[in-house]
C-alpha atoms as a PDB file:
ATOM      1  CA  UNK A   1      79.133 -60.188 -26.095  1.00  0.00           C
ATOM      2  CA  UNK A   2      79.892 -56.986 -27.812  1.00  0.00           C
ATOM      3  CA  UNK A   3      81.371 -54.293 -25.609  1.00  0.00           C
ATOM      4  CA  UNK A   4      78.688 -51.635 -25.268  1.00  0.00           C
ATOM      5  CA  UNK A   5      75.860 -53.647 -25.301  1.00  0.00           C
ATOM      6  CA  UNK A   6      75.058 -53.156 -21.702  1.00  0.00           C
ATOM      7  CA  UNK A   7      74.948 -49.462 -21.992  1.00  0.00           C
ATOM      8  CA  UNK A   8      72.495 -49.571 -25.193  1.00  0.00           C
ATOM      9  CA  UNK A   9      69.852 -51.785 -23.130  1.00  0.00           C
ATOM     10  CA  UNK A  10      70.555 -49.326 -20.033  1.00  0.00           C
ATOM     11  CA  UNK A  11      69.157 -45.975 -22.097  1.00  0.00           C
ATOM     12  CA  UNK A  12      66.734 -48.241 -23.778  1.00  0.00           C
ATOM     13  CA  UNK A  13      65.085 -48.762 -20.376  1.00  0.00           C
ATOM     14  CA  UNK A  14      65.326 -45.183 -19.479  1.00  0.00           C
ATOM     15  CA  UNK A  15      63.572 -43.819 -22.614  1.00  0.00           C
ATOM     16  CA  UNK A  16      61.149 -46.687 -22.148  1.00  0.00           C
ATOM     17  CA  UNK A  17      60.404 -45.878 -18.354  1.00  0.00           C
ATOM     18  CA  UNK A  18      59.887 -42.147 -19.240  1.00  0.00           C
ATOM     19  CA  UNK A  19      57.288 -43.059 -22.046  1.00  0.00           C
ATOM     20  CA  UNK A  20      55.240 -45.182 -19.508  1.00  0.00           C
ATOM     21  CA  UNK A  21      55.896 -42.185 -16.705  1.00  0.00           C
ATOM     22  CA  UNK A  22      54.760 -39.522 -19.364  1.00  0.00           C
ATOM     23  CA  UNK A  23      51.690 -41.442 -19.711  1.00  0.00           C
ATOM     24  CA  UNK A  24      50.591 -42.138 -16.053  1.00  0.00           C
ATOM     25  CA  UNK A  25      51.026 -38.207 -14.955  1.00  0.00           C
ATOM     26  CA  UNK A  26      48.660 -37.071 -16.922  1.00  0.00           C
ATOM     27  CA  UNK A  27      46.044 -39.442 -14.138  1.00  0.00           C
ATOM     28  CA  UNK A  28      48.082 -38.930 -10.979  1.00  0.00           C
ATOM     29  CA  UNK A  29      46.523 -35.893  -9.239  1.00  0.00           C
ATOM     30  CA  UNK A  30      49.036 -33.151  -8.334  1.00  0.00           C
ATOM     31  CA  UNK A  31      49.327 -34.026  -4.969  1.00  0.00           C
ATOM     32  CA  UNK A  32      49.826 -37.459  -5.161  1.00  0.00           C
ATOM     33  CA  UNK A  33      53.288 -36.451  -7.319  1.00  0.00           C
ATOM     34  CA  UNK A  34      54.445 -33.734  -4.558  1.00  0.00           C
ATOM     35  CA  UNK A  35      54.281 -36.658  -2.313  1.00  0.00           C
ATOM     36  CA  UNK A  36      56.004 -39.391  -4.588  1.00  0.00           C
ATOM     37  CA  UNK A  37      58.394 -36.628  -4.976  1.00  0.00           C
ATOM     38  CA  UNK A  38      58.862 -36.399  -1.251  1.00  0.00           C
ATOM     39  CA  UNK A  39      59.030 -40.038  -0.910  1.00  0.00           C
ATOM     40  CA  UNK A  40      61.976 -40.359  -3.767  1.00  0.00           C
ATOM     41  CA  UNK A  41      63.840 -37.639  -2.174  1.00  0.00           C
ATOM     42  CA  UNK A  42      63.514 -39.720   1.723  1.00  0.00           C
ATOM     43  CA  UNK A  43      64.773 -42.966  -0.945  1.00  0.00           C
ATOM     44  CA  UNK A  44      67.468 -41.353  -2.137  1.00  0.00           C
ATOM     45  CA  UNK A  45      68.924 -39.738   0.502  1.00  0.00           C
ATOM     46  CA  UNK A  46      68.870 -43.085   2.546  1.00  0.00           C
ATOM     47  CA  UNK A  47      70.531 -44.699  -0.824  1.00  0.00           C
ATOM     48  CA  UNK A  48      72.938 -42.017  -0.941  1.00  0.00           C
ATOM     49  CA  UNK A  49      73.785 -41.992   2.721  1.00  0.00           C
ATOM     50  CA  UNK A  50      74.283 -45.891   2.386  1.00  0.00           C
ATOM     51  CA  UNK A  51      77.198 -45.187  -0.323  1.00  0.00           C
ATOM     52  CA  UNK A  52      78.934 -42.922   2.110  1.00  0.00           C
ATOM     53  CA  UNK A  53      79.203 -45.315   4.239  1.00  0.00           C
ATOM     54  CA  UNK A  54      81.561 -47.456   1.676  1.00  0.00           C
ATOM     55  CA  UNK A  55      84.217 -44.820   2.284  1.00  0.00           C
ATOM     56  CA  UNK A  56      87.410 -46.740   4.127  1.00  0.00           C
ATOM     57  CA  UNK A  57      88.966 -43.201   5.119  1.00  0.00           C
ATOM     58  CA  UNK A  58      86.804 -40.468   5.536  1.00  0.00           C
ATOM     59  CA  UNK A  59      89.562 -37.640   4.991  1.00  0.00           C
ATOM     60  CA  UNK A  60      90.269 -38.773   1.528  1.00  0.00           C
ATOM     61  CA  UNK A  61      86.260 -38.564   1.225  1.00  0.00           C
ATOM     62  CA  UNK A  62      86.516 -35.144   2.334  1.00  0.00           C
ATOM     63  CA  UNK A  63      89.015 -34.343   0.379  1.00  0.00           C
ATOM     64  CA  UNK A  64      87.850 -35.695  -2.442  1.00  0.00           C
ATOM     65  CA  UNK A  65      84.840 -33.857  -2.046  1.00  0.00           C
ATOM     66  CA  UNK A  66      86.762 -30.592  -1.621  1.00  0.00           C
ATOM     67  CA  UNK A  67      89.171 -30.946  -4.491  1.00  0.00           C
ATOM     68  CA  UNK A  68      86.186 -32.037  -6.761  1.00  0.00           C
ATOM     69  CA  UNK A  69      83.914 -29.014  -6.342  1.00  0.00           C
ATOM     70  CA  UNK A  70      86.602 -26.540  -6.756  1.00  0.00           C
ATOM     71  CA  UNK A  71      87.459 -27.861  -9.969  1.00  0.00           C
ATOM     72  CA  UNK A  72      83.493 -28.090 -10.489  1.00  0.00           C
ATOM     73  CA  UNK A  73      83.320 -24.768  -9.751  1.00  0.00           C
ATOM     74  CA  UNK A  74      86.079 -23.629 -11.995  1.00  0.00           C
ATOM     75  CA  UNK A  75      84.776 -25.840 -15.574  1.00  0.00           C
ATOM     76  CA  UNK A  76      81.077 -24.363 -14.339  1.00  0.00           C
ATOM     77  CA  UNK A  77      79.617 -28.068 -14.878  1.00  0.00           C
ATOM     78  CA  UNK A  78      76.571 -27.115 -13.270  1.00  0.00           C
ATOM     79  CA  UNK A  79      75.576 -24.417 -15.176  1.00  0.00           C
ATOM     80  CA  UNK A  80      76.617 -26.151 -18.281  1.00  0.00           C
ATOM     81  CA  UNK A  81      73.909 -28.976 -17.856  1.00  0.00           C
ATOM     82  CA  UNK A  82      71.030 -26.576 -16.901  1.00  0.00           C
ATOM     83  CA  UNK A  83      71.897 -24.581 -19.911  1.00  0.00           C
ATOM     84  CA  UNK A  84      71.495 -27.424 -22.270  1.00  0.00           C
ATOM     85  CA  UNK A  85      68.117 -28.319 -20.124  1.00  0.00           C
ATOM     86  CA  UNK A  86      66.957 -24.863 -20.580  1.00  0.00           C
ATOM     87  CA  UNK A  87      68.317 -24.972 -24.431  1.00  0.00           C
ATOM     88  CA  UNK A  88      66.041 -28.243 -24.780  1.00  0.00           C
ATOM     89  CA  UNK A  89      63.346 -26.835 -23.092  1.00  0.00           C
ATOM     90  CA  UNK A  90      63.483 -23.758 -25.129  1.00  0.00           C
ATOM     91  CA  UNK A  91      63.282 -25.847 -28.023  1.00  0.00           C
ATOM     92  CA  UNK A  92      60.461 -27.377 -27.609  1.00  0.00           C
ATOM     93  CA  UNK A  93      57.867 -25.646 -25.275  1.00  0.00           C
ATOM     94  CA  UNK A  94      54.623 -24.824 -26.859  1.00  0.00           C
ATOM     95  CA  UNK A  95      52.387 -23.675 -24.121  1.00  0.00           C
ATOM     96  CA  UNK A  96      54.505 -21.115 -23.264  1.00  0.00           C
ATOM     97  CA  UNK A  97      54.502 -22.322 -19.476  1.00  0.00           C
ATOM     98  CA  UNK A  98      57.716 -22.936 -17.530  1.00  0.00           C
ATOM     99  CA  UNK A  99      58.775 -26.194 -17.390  1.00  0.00           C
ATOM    100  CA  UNK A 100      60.812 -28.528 -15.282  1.00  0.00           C
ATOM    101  CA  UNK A 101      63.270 -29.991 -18.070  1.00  0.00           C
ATOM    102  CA  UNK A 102      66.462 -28.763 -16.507  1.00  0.00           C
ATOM    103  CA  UNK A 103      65.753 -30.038 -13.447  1.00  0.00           C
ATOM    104  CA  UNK A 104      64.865 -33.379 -14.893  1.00  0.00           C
ATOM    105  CA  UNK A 105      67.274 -34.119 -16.894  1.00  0.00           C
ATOM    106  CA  UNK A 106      70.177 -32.833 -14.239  1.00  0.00           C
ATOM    107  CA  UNK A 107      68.416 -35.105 -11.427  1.00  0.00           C
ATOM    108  CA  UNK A 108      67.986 -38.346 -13.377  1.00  0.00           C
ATOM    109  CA  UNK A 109      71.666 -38.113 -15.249  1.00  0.00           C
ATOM    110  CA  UNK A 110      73.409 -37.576 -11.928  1.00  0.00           C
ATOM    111  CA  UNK A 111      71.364 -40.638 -10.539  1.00  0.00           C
ATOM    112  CA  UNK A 112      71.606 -43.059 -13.454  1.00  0.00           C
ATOM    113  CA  UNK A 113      75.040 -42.096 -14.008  1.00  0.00           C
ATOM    114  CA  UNK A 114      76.767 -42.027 -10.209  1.00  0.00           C
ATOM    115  CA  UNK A 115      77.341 -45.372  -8.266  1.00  0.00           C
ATOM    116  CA  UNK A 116      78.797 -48.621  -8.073  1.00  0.00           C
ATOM    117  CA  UNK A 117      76.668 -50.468 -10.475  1.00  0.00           C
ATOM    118  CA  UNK A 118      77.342 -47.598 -13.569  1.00  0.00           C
ATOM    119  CA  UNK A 119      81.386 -48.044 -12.791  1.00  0.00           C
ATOM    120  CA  UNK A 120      81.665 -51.795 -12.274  1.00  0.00           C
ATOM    121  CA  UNK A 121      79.007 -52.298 -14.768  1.00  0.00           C
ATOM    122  CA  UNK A 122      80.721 -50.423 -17.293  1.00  0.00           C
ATOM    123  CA  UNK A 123      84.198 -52.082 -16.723  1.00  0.00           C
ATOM    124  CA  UNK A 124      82.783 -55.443 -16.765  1.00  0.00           C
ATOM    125  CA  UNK A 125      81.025 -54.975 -20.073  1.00  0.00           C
ATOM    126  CA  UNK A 126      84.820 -53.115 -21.196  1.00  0.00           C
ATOM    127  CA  UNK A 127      87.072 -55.841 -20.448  1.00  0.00           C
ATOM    128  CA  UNK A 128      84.870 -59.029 -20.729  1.00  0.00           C
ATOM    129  CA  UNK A 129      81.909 -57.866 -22.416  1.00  0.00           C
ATOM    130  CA  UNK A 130      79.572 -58.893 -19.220  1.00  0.00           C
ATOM    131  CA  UNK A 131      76.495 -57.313 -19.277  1.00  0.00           C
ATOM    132  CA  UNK A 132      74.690 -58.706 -15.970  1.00  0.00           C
ATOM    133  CA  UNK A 133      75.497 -55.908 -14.141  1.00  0.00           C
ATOM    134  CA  UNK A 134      74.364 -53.386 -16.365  1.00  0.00           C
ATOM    135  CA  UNK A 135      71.545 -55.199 -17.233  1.00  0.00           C
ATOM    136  CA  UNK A 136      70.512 -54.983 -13.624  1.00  0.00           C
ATOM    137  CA  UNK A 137      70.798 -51.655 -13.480  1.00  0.00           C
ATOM    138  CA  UNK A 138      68.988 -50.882 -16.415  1.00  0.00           C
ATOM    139  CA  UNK A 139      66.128 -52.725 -14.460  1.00  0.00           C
ATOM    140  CA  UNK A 140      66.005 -50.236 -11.743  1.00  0.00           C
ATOM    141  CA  UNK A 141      66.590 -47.199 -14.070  1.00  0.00           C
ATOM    142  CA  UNK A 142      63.366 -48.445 -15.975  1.00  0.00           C
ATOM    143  CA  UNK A 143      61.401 -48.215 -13.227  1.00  0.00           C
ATOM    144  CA  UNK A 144      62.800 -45.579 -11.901  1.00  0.00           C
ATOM    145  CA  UNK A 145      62.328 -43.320 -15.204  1.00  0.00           C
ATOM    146  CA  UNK A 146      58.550 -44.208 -14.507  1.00  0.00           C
ATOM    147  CA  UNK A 147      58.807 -42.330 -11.785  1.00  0.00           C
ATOM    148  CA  UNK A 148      60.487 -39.065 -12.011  1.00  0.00           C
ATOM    149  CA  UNK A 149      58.931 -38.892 -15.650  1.00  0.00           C
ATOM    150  CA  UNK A 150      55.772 -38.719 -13.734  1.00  0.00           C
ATOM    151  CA  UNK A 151      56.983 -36.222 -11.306  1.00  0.00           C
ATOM    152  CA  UNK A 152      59.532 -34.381 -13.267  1.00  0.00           C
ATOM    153  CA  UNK A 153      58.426 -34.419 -16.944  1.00  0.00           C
ATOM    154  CA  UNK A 154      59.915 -35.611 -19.982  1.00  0.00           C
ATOM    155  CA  UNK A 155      63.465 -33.492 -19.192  1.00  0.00           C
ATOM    156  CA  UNK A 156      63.695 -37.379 -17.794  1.00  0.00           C
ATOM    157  CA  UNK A 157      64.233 -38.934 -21.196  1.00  0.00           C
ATOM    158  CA  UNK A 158      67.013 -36.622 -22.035  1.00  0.00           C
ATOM    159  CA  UNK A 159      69.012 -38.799 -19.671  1.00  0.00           C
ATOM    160  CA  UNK A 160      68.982 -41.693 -21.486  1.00  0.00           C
ATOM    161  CA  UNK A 161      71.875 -39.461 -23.551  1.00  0.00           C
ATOM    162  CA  UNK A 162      74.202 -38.797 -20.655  1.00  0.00           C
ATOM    163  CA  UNK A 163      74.031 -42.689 -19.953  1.00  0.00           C
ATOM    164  CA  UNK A 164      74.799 -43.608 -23.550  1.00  0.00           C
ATOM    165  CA  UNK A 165      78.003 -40.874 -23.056  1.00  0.00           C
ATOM    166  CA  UNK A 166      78.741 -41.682 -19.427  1.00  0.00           C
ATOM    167  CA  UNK A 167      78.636 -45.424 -19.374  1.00  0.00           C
ATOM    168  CA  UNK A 168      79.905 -45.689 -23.201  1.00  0.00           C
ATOM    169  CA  UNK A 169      83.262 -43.848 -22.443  1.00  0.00           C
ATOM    170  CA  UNK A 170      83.653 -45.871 -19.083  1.00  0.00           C
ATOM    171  CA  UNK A 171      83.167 -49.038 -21.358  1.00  0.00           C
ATOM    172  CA  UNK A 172      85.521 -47.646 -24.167  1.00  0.00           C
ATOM    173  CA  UNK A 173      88.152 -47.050 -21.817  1.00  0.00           C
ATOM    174  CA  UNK A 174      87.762 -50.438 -19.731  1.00  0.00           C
ATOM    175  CA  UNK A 175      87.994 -51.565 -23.593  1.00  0.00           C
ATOM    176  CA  UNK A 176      91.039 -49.779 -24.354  1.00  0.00           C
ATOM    177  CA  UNK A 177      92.912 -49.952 -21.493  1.00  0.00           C
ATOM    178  CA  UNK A 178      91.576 -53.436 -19.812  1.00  0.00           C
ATOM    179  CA  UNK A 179      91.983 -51.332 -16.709  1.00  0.00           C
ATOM    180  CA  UNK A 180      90.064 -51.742 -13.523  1.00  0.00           C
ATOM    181  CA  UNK A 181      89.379 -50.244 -10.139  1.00  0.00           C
ATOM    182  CA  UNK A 182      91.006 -51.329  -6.999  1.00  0.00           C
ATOM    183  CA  UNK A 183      88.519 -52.436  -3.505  1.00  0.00           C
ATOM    184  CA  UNK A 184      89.864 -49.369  -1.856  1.00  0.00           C
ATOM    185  CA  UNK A 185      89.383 -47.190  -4.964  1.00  0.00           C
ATOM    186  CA  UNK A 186      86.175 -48.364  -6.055  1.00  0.00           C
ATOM    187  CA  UNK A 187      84.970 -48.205  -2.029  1.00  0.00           C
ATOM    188  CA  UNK A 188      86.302 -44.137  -2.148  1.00  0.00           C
ATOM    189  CA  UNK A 189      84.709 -43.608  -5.803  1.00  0.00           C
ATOM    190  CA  UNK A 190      81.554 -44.821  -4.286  1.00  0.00           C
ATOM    191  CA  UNK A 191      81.934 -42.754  -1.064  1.00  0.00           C
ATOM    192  CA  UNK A 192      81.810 -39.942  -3.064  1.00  0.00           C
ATOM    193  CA  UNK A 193      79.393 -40.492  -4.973  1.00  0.00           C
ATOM    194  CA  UNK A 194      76.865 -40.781  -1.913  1.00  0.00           C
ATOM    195  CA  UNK A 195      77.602 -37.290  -0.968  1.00  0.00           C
ATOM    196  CA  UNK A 196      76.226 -36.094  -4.692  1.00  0.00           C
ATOM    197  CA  UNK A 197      73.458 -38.261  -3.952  1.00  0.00           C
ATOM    198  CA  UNK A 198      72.769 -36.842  -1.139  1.00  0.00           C
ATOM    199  CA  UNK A 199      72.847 -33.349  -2.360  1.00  0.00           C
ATOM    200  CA  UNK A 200      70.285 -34.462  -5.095  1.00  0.00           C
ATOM    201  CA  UNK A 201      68.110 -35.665  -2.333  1.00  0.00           C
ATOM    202  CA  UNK A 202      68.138 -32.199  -0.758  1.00  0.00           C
ATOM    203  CA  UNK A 203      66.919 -30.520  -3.757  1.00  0.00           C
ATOM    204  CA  UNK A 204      63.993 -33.111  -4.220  1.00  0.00           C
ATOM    205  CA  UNK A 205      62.993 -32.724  -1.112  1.00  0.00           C
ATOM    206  CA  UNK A 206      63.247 -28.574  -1.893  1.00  0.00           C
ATOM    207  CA  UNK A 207      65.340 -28.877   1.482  1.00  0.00           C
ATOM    208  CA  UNK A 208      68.672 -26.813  -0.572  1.00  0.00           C
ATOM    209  CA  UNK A 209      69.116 -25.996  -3.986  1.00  0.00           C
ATOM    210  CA  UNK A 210      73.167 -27.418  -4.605  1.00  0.00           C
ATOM    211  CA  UNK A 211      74.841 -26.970  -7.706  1.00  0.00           C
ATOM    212  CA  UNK A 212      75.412 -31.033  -7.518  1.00  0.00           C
ATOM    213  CA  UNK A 213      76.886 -31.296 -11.231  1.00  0.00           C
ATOM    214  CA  UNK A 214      80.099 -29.319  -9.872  1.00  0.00           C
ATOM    215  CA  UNK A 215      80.861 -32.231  -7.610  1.00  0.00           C
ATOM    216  CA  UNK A 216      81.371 -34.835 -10.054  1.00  0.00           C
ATOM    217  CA  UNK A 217      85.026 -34.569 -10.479  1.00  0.00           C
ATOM    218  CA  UNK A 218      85.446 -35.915  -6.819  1.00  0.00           C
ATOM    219  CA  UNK A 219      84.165 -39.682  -8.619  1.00  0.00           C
ATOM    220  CA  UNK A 220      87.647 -38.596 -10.118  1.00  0.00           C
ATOM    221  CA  UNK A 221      89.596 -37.370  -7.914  1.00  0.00           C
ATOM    222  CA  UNK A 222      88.940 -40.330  -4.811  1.00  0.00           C
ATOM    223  CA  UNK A 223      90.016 -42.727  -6.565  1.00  0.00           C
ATOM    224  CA  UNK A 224      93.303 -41.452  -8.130  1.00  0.00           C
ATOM    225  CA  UNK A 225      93.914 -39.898  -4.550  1.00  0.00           C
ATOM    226  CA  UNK A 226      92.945 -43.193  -2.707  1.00  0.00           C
ATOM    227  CA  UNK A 227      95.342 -45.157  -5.396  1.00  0.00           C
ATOM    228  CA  UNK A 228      98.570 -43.009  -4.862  1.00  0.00           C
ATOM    229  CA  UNK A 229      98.055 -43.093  -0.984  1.00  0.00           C
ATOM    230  CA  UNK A 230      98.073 -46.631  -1.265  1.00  0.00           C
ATOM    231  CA  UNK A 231     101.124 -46.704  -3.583  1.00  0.00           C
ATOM    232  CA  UNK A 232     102.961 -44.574  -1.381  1.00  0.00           C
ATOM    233  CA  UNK A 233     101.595 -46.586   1.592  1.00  0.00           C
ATOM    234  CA  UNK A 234      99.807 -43.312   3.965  1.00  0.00           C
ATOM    235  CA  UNK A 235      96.601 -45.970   3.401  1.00  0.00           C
END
């Protein structure tokens, strides 16, 4: 199959899952969303506690973590994706009513976008043009866009870009390179990526606002430190 495929059908489903969400929140009474809310931010916490767990070291996970946010902190990811959510939002309000776009569209790219499935998937559909994966994923992205479209807003569709950017360079570079993750990398990668998901749960839950976007670089930074400890035999 043609490389990239995978990733198309992936946004596909997200745009399509946030039409059907836009649709059913304007009949889901305002209390019944607080508490789906609640109940996706229990989910995801659980989900991203679960991909902790995958870490084989926890000091490189800490590390990782550590060395990730500062550099976060220093690029000012964070405020570089609400600013484009508040840019959209700006855009196109009409009622003059604050909206919830930013916090959308940061929520559902960091949860589309972080975990096994989006790396493997990508490098499978890179270096053999194997979709399954990603096809799978866009499965639970669909119905999860229902969702948090209903909760969140349309800010939810926006996402459907950062997968098309995300999982398209992942795939380009699989492509390119024919490279691929090691167990112990991919385990660390994924480690990591709990922790955001975990901070994403706290914010659902309106448990602690966390500038979550500045931790990305630790999906980074675990695997290239878990892959020269390795090398150098510390792991």
């Amino acid at each position: 199959m043609t490389p990239g495929l995978g990733t198309a059908l992936n946004a596909a489903s997200v745009l399509a899952g946030a039409a059907i969400g836009l649709s059913l929140g304007r009949v889901i009474p305002a209390g019944l969303q607080q508490t789906i809310r609640a109940g996706l931010g229990l989910f995801v916490a659980v989900y991203g506690i679960q991909m902790t767990l995958h870490t084989k070291n926890p000091l490189i996970l800490l590390i990782s973590v550590l060395a990730g946010v500062v550099i976060g902190e220093l690029l000012h990811l964070d405020d570089g994706m609400q600013a484009l959510g508040r840019w959209a939002e700006r855009r196109t309000r009409r009622d003059g009513e604050p909206g919830r776009v930013s916090l959308a569209f940061v929520t559902t790219s960091l949860l589309f976008c972080v975990g096994p499935l989006t790396i493997l998937g990508s490098f499978l559909d890179g270096t053999r043009g194997d979709v399954a994966v990603l096809a799978i994923k866009s499965v639970l992205d669909g119905f999860s866009a229902v969702v948090y479209a209903a909760t969140l807003g349309w800010g939810v569709a926006l996402s459907a870009v950062t997968v098309l950017v995300v999982q398209g360079s992942l795939t380009l570079i699989a492509f390119l390179a024919h490279a691929g993750l090691s167990e112990l990398e991919t385990a660390e990668l994924t480690a990591a990526g709990g922790i955001i998901v975990v901070g994403i749960a706290l914010g659902l839950l309106d448990l602690k606002a966390i500038k979550v976007a500045n931790f990305l670089p630790a999906l980074v930074v675990a695997p290239l430190l878990s892959g020269l400890l390795h090398a150098v035999g510390a792991v």
